[in-house]
Protein backbone atom coordinates (compact mmCIF):
# COMPACT_ATOMS: atom_id res chain seq x y z
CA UNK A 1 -4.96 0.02 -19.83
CA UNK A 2 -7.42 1.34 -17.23
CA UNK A 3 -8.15 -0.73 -14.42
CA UNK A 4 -11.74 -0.51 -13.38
CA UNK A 5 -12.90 -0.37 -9.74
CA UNK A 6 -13.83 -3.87 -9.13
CA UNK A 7 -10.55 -5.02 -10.67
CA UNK A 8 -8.72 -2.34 -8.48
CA UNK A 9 -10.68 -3.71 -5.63
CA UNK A 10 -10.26 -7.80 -6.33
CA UNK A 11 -6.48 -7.34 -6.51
CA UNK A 12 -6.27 -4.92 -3.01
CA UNK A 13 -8.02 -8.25 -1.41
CA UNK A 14 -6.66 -10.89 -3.23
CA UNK A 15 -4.55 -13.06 -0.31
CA UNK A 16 -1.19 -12.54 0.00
CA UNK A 17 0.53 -14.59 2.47
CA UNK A 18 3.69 -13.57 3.92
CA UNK A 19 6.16 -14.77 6.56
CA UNK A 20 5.65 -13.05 10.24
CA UNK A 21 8.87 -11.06 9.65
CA UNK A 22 8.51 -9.74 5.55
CA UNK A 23 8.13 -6.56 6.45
CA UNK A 24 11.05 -6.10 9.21
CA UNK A 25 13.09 -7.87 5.86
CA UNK A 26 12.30 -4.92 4.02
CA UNK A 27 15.85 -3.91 3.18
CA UNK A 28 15.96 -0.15 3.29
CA UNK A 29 18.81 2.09 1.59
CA UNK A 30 19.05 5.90 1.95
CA UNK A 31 18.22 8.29 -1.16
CA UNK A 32 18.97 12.06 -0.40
CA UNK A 33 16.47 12.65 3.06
CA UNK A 34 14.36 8.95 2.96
CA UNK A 35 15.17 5.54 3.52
CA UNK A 36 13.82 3.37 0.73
CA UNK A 37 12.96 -0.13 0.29
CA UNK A 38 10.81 -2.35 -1.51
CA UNK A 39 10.09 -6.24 -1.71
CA UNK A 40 8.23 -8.46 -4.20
CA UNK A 41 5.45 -10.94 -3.56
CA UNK A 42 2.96 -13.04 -5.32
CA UNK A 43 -0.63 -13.24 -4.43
CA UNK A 44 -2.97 -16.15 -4.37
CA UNK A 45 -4.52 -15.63 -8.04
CA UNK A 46 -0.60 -15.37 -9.27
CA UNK A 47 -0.75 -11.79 -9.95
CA UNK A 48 3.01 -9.93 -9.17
CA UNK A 49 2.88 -7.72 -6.16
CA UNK A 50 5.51 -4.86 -4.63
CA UNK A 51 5.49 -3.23 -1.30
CA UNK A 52 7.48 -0.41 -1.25
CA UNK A 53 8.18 1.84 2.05
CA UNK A 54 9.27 5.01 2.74
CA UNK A 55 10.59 7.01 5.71
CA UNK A 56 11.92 10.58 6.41
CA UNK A 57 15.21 10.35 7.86
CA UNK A 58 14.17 13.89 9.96
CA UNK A 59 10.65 13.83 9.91
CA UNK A 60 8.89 10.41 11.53
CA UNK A 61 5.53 11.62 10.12
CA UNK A 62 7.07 11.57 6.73
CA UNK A 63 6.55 8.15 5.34
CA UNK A 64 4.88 6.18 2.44
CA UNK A 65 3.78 2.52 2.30
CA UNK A 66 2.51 1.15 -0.68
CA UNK A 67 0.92 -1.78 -2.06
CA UNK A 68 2.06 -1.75 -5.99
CA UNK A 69 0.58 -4.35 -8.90
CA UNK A 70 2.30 -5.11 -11.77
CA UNK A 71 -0.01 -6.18 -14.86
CA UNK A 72 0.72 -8.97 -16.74
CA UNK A 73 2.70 -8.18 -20.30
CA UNK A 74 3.74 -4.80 -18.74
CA UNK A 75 6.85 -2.80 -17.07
CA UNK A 76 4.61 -0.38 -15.24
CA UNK A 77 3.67 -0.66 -11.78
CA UNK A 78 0.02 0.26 -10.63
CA UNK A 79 -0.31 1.96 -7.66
CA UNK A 80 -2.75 0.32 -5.79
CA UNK A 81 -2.95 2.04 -2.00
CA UNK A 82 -0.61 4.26 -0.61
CA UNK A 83 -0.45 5.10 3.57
CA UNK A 84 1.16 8.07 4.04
CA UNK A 85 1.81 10.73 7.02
CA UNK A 86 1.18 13.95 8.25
CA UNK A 87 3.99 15.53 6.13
CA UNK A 88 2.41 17.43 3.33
CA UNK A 89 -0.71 19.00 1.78
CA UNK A 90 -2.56 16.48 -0.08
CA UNK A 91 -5.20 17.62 -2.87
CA UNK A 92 -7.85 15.60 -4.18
CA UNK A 93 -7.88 17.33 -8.15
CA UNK A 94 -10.98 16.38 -9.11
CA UNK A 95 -13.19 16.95 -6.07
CA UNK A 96 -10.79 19.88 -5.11
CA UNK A 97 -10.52 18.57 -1.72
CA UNK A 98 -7.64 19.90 0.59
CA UNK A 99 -6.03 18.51 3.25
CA UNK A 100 -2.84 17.97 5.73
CA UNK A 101 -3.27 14.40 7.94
CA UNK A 102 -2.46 10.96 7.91
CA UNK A 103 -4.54 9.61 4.39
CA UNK A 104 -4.83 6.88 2.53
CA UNK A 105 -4.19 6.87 -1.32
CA UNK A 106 -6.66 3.74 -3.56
CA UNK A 107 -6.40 4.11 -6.86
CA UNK A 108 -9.93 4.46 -9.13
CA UNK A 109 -10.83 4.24 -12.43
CA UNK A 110 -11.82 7.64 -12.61
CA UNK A 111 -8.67 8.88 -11.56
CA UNK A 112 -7.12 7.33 -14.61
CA UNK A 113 -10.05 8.13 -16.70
CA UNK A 114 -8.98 11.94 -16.39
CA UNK A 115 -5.70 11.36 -16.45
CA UNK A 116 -5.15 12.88 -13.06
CA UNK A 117 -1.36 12.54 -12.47
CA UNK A 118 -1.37 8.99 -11.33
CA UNK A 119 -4.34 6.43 -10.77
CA UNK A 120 -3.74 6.48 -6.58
CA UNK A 121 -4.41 10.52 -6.91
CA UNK A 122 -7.45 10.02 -4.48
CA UNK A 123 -6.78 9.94 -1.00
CA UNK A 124 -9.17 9.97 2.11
CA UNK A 125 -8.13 11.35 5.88
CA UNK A 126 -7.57 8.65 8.09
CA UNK A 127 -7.40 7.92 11.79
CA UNK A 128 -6.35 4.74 12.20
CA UNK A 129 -2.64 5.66 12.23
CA UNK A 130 -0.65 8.08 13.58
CA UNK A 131 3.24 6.27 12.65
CA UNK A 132 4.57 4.48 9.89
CA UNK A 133 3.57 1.15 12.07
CA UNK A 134 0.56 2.25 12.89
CA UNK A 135 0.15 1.92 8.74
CA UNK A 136 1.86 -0.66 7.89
CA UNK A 137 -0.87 -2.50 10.30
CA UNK A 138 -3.57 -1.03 8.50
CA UNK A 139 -2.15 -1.77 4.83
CA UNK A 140 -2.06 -5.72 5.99
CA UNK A 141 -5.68 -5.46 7.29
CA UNK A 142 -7.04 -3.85 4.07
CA UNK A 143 -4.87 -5.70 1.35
CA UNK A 144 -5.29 -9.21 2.21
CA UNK A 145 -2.18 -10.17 3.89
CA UNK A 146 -2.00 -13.46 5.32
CA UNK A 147 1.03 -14.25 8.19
CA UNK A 148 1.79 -18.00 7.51
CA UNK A 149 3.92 -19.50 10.84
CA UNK A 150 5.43 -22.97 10.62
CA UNK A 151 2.58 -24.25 8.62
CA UNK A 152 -0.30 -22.40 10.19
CA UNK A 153 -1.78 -19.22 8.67
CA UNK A 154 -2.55 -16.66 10.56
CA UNK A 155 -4.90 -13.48 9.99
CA UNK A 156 -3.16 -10.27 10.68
CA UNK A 157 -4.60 -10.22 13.93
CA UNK A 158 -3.00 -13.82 14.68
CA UNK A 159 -5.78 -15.92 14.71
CA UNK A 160 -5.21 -18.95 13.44
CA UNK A 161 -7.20 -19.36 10.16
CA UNK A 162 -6.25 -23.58 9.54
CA UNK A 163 -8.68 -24.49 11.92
């Protein structure tokens, strides 16, 4: 199954509300130098979501937060969007870009088209964030997350949206 862009793009926006503290809930376990965690949600269209996060245990620019899809009649998670940090050389295989920064992974359809190790292979620099809050910020801005409070949604910026 290949995903194409506007599909890939539709299910980054697609609302997702949360409560204000889902992501402090993350539980988080250690595995070897990381702490792990991941939680599961359900957007507005009913589609099955995961967040998963990541964080060096000595390294605070190491870290990974993802927005995962699950399809319908499959096991597989799709890698939506990945934030990560300044921790490693990232590599772009089909442009043959090269970098080391903060970046942001979005899965394509020609990424799975060439069968480029996985469909989030494409990454741009970013500068929005420079810690693993700093991208957790972004990820809610970009992928739809709503904060619902004691029946009032909020936008990620916590303006009230019920009005």
């Amino acid at each position: 199954m290949v995903l194409t862009d506007d599909e890939i793009e539709s299910l980054i926006r697609e609302e997702k509300r949360i409560p204000p503290d889902f992501f402090p809930t993350i539980h988080q376990v250690r595995k070897g130098g990381h702490m792990e965690g991941k939680k599961d949600l359900s957007g507005s269209q009913g589609n099955h979501f995961r967040v998963i996060v990541r964080q060096g245990c000595f390294n605070h620019l190491d870290f990974s937060i993802g927005l995962l899809y699950f399809p319908k009649n499959s096991n597989k998670a799709f890698i939506l969007k990945r934030y990560n940090g300044k921790s490693h050389q990232h590599t772009n295989k089909i442009e043959k870009e090269t970098f080391y920064d903060f970046h942001i992974h979005t899965a394509t359809e020609r990424y799975q088209e060439e069968g480029i190790d996985c469909e989030d292979g494409y990454a741009i620099v970013s500068d929005r964030y420079c810690e693993i809050i700093g991208a957790k910020r972004c990820m809610e801005e970009d992928c739809g997350f709503i904060i619902q409070t004691d029946n009032v949604t909020l936008d990620v910026f916590g303006v009230n949206n019920d009005e």
